[in-house]
Protein backbone atom coordinates (compact mmCIF):
# COMPACT_ATOMS: atom_id res chain seq x y z
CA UNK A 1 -25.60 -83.86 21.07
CA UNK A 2 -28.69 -82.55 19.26
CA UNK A 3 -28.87 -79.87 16.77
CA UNK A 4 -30.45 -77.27 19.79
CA UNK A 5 -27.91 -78.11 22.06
CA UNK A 6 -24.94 -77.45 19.49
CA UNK A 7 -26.55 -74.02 18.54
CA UNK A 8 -27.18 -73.41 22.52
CA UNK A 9 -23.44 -73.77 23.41
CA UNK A 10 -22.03 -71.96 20.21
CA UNK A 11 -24.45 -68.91 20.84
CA UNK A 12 -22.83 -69.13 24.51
CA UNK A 13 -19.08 -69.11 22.89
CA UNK A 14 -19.37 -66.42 20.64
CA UNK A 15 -21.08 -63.88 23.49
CA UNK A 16 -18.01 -64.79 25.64
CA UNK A 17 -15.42 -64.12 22.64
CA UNK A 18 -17.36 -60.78 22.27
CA UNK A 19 -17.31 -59.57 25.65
CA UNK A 20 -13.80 -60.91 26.43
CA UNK A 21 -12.70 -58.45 23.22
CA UNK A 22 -14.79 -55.63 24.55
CA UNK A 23 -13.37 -56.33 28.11
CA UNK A 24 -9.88 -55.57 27.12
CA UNK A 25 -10.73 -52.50 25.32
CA UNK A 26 -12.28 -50.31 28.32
CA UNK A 27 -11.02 -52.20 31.22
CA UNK A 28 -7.59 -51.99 32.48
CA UNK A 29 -5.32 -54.43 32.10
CA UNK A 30 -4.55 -54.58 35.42
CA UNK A 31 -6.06 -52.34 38.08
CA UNK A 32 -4.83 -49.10 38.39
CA UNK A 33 -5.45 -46.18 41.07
CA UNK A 34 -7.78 -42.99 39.64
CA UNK A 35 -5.88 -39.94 40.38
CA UNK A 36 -7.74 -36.61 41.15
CA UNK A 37 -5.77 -35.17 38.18
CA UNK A 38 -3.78 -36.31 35.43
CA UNK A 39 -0.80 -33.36 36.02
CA UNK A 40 -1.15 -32.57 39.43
CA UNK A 41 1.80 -30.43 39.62
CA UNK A 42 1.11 -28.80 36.00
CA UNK A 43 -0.37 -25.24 38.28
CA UNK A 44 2.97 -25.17 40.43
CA UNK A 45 5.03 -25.22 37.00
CA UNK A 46 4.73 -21.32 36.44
CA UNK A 47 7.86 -19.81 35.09
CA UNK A 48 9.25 -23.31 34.20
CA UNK A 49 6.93 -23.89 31.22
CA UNK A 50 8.69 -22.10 27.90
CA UNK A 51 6.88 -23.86 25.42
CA UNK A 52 3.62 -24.95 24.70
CA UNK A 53 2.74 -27.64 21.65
CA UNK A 54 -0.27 -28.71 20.23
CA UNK A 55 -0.03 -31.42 17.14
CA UNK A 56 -3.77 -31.77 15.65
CA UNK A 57 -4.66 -33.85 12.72
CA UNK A 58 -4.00 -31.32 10.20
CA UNK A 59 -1.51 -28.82 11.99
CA UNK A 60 0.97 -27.78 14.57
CA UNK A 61 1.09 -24.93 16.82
CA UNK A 62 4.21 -24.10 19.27
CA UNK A 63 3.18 -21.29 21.45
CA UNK A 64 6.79 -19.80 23.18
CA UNK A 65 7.37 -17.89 26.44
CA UNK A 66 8.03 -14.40 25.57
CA UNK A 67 11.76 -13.23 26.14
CA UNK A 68 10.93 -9.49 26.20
CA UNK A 69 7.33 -9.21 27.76
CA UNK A 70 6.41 -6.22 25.37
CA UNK A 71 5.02 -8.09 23.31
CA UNK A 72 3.21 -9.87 25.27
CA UNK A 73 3.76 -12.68 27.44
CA UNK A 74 3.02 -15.76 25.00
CA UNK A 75 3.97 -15.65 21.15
CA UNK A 76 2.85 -18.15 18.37
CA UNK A 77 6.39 -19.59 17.19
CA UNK A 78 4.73 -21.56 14.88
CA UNK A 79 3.22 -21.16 12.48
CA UNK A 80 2.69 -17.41 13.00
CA UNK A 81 6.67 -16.62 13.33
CA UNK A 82 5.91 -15.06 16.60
CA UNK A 83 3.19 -13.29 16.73
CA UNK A 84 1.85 -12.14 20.48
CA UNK A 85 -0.60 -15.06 21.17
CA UNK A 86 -3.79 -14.20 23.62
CA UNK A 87 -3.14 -14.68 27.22
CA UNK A 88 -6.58 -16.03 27.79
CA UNK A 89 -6.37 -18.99 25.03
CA UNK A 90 -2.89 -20.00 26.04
CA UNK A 91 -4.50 -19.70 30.09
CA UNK A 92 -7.89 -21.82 28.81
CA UNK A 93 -4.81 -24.32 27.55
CA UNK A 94 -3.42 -24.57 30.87
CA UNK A 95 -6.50 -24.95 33.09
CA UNK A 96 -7.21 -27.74 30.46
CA UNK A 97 -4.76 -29.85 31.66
CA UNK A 98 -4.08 -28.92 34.95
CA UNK A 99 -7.78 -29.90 35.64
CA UNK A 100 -7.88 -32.96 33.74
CA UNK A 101 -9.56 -34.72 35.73
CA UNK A 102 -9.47 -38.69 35.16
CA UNK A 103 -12.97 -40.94 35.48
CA UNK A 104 -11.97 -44.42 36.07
CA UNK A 105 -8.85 -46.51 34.29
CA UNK A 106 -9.01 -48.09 31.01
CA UNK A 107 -6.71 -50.15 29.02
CA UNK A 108 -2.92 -50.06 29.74
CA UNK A 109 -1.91 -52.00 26.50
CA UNK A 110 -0.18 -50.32 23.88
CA UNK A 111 -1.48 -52.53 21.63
CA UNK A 112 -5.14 -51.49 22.09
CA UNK A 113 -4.10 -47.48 22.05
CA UNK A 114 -4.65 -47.20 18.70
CA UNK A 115 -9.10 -49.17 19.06
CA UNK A 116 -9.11 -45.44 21.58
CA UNK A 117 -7.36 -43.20 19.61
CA UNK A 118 -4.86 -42.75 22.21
CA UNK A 119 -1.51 -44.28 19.90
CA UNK A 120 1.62 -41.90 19.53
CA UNK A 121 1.59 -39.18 17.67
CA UNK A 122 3.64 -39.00 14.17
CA UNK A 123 5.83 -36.18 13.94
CA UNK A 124 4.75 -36.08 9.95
CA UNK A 125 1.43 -34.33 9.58
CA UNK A 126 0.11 -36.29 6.94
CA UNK A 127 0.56 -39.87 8.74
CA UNK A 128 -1.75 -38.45 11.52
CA UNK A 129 -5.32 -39.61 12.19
CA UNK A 130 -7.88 -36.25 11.47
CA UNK A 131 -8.97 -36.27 15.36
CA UNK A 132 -5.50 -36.51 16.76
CA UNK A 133 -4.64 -34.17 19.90
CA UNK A 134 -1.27 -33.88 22.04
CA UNK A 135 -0.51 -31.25 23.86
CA UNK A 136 3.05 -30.88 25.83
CA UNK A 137 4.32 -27.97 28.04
CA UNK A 138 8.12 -28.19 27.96
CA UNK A 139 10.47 -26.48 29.98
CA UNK A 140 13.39 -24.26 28.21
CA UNK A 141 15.35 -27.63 27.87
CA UNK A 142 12.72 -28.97 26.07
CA UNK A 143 11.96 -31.67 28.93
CA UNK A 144 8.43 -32.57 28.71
CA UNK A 145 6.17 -30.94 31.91
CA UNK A 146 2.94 -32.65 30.95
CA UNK A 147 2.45 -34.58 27.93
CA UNK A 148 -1.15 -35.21 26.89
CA UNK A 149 -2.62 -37.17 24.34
CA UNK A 150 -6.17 -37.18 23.92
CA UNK A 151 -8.31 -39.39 21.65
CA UNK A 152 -12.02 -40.44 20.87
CA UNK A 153 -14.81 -39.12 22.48
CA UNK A 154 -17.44 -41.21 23.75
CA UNK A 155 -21.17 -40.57 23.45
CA UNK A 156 -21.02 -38.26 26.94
CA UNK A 157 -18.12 -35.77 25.29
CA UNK A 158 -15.64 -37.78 27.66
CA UNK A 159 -12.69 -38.35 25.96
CA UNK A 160 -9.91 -41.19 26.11
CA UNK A 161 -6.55 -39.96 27.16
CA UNK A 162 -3.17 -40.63 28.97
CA UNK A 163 0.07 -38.79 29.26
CA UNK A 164 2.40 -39.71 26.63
CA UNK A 165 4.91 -41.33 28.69
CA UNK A 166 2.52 -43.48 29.95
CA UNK A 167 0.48 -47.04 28.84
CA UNK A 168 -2.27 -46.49 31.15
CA UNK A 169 -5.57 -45.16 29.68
CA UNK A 170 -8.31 -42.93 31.08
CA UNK A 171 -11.36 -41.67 30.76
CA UNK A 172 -11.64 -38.24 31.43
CA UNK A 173 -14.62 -36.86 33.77
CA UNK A 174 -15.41 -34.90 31.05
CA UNK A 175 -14.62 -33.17 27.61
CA UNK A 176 -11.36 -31.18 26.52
CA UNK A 177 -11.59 -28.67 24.09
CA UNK A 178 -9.18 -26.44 23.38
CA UNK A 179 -7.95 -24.41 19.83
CA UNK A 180 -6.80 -26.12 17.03
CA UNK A 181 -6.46 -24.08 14.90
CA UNK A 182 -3.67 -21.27 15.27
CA UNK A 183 -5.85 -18.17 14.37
CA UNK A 184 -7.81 -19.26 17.80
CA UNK A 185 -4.65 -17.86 19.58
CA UNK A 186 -4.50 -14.38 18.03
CA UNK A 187 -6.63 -11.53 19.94
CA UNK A 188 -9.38 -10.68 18.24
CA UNK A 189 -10.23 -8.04 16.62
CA UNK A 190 -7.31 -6.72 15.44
CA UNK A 191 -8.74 -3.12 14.47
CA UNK A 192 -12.13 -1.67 15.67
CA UNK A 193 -12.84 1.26 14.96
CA UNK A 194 -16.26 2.76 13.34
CA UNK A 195 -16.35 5.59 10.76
CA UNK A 196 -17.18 7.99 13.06
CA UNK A 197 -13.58 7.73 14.60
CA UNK A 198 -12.33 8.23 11.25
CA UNK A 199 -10.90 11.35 9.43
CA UNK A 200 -10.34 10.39 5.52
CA UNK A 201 -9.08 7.00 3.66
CA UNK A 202 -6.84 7.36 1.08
CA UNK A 203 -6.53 4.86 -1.53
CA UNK A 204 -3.93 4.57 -4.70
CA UNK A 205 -3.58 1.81 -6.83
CA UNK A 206 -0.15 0.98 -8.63
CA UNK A 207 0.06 3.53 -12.36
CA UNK A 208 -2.73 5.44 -10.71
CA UNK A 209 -3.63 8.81 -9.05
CA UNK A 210 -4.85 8.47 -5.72
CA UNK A 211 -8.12 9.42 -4.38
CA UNK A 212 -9.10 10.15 -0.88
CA UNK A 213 -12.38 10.33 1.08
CA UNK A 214 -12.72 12.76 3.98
CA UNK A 215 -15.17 13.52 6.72
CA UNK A 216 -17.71 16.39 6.04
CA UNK A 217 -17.26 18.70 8.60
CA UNK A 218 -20.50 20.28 8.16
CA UNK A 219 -22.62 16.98 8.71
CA UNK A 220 -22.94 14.36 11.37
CA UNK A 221 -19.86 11.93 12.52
CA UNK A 222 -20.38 9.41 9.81
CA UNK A 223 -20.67 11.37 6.33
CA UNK A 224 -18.21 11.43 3.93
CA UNK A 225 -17.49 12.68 0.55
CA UNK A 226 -14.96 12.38 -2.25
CA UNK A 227 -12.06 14.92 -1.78
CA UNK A 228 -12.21 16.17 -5.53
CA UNK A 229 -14.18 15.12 -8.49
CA UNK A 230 -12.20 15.95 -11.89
CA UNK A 231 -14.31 18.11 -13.96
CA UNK A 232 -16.83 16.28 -16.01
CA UNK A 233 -17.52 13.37 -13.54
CA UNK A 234 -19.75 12.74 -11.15
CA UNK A 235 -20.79 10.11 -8.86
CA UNK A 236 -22.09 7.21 -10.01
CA UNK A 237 -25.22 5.23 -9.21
CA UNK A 238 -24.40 3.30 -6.06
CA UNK A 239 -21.19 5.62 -5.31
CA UNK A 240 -22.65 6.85 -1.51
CA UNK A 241 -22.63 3.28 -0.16
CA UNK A 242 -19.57 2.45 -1.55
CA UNK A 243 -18.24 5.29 0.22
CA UNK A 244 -19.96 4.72 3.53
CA UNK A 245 -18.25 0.87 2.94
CA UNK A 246 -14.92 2.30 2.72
CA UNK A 247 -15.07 4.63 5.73
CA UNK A 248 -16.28 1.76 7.69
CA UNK A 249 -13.46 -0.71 6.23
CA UNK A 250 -11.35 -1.08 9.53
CA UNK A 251 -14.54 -1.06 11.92
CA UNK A 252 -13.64 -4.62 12.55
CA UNK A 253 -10.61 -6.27 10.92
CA UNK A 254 -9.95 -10.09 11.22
CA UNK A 255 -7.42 -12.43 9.76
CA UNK A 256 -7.01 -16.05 8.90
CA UNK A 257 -2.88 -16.24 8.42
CA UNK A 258 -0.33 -14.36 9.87
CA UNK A 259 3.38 -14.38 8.85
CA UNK A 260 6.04 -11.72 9.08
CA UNK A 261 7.43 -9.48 7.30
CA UNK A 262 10.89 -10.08 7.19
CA UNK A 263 12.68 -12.87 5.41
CA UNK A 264 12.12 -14.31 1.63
CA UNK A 265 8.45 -15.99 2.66
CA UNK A 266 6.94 -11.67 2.86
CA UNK A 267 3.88 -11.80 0.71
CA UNK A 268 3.74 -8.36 0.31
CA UNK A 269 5.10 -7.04 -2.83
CA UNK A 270 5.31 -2.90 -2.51
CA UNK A 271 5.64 -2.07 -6.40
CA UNK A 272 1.93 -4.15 -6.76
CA UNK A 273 0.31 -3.20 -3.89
CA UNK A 274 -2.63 -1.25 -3.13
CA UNK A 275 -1.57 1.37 -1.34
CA UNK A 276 -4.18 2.69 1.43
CA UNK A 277 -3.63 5.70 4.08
CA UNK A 278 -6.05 5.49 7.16
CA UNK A 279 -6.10 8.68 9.69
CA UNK A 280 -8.35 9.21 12.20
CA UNK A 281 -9.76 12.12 14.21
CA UNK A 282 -7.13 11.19 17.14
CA UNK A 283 -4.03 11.27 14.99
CA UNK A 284 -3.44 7.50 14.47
CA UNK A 285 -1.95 6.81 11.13
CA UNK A 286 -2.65 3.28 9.53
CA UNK A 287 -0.11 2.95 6.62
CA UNK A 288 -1.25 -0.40 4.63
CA UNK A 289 -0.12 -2.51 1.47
CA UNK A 290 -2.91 -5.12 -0.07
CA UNK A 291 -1.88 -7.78 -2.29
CA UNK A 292 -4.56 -9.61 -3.83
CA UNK A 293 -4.10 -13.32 -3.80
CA UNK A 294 -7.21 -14.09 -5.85
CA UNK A 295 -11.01 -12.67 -6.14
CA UNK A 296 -11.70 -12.49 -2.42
CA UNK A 297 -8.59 -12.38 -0.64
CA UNK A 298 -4.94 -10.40 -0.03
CA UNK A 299 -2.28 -10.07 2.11
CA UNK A 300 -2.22 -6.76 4.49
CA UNK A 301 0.22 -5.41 6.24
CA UNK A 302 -0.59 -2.25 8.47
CA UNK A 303 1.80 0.13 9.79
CA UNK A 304 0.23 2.53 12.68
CA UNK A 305 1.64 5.48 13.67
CA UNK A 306 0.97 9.08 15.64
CA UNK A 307 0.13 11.34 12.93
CA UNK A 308 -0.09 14.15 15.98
CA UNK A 309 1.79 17.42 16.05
CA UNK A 310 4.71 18.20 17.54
CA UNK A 311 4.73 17.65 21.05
CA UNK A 312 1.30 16.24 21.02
CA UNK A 313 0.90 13.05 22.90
CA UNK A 314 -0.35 10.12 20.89
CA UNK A 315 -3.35 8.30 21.17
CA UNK A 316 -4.41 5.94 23.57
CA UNK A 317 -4.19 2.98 22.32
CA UNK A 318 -1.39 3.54 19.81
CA UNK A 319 1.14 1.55 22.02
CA UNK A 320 -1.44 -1.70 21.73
CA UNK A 321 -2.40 -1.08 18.38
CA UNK A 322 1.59 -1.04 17.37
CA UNK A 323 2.08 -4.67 19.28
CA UNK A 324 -0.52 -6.43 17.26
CA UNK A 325 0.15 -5.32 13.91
CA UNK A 326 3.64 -3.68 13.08
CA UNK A 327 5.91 -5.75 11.75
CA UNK A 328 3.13 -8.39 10.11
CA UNK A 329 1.58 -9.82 7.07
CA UNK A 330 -2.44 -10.50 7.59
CA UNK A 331 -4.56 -12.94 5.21
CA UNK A 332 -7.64 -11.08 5.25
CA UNK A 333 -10.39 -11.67 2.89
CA UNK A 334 -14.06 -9.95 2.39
CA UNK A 335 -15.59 -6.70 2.41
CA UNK A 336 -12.34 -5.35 4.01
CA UNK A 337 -10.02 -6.14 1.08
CA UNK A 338 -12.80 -5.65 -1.43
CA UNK A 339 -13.33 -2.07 0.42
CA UNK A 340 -9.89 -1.10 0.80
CA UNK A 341 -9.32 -2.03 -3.31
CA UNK A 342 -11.93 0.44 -4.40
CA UNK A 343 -10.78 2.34 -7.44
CA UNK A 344 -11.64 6.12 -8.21
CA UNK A 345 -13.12 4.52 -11.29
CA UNK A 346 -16.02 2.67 -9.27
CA UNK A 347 -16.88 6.02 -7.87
CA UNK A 348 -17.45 8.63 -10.38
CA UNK A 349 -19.07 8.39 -13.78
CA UNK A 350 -19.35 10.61 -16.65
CA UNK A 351 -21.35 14.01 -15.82
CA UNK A 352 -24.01 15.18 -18.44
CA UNK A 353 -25.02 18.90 -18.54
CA UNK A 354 -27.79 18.40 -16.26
CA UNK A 355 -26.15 17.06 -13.60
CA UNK A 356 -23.43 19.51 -13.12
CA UNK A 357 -24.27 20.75 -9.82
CA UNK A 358 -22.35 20.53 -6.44
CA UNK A 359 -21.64 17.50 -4.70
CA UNK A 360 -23.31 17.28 -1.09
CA UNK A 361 -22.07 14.86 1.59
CA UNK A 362 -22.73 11.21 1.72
CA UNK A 363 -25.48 10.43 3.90
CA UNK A 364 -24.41 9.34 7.40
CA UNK A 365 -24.68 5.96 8.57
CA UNK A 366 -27.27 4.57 10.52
């Protein structure tokens, strides 16, 4: 055999090793049926489904059917200790897989799972590959309605999957993407509401005398002032903003963590708290404790309530604002905490002679 002819036929063999190897990868191993859907029978479920799990790479989140619908009908279990989860994520995570919609068959070895992404799940967090995804809807027994676990994407967005109790591998018709994170399941905002809804902020900080702001009456919606300036103070350079910042603080109010308040893992400690009393022109009042974690961030917890007279109905949306936040700890970080930690001492500075004239209102906001 000549030298050309050896490196003809050796060129041959190695293509046919390589496609052989990429053959068993994305074909079947044997060939299988493509269904319309992956859970066909995941709509009918309804009432049956109690639970809801997602394991990611870094996390997992059990959404649970809510016992008393007051709360909503879907609460984060974990790791939010039950916390009323949005109705139209944990909906978005059931058209997900009730429309999974499979694009033609792919491997059914369990041996080649793992080239797709698509091996089991480890129950330890830390043994888990950063893009895993499984999601299950269990019934109250804990008996699996539709197991999925998805895996890499291709170049498309399509992603690998199959149901967990399965060997055979897909390829979906087209991407999945759903939360992973658990703060994508809580409503958001969880306050909104602009000065001009509010009456005065009062703010006391632990071995010190409060200090409140409080709507001028005779100026537009959004001004404010300090309540009372001791004698020989004034404002200090920079105080108006600060002041506009505060009555703003709760104009939108977002969170990162959630965890409740009872048992030993409450994070909010009432003898150092920051101690901050929200009321607005509608009689809601917001009863908070801040704990500062570090530089940027604290845990909040906010207590609303009908500050109305006797006999006086309560606002509106006291009922809703009660569901989402009494009975909660909120990792919040930002201008809110740095607002709502504002000390009388940022505010007023020493007053010379010249400057001891009345204070007028803050200027309103634009």
């Amino acid at each position: 055999m000549t030298p050309k002819a050896f490196l003809i036929i050796a060129g041959a063999a190695a293509v046919s090793v390589t496609l052989a190897a990429f053959s068993t990868l994305s074909a079947p191993s044997r060939v299988a049926a493509v269904p319309e859907r992956l859970f066909p029978g995941l709509y009918n479920a309804g009432d049956d489904i109690a639970t809801i799990s997602i394991r990611t790479g870094d996390t997992d989140i059990v959404l649970r059917r809510a016992e008393d619908s007051t709360a909503g009908d879907w609460l984060i279990a974990e790791p939010f200790g039950g916390y009323p989860a949005d109705a139209e994520q944990v909906t978005a995570v059931l058209r997900a897989l009730a429309e999974l919609s499979p694009l033609e068959a792919k491997t059914a070895l369990p041996e080649q799972h793992e080239r797709l992404g698509v091996e089991p799940v480890p129950d330890t967090i830390d043994d888990r590959d950063p893009a895993t995804l499984r999601v299950t809807f269990a019934n109250a027994a804990g008996e699996p309605i539709a197991d999925l676990i998805a895996g890499d994407r291709t170049n498309l967005g399509r992603r690998f999957v199959r149901a967990a109790s399965e060997d055979q591998t897909w390829l979906s018709s087209e991407g999945i993407e759903l939360p992973r994170i658990p703060i994508q399941f809580v409503e958001r905002p969880l306050i909104q509401m602009n000065a001009s809804r509010i009456r005065s902020v009062t703010i006391e900080h632990p071995g010190e005398d409060a200090f409140t702001i409080i709507r001028d009456e005779n100026a537009p919606s959004t001004a404010f002032v300090l309540s009372e300036i001791p004698a020989g103070f004034e404002l200090a350079e920079g105080a108006a903003g600060t002041i506009r910042a505060v009555s703003n603080a709760i104009g939108f109010v977002s969170c990162t963590v959630i965890t409740p308040l009872t048992g030993e893992d409450n994070p909010i400690n009432d003898a150092d708290a920051v101690r901050v009393r929200i009321e607005t022109t509608d009689d809601i009042a917001f009863e908070m404790r801040l704990n500062r974690i570090d530089q940027r961030g604290a845990w909040v917890s906010i207590e609303p309530s009908s500050a109305a007279a006797e006999g006086e109905p309560p606002a509106a949306d006291l009922a809703e604002l009660t569901r989402k936040l009494s009975g909660y700890a909120f990792r919040m970080q930002g201008t809110l905490v740095d607002n709502l930690t504002t000390k009388r001492s940022d505010l007023l500075e020493s007053a010379t002679p010249e400057s001891l004239t009345p204070v007028g209102p803050v200027p309103p906001l634009e």
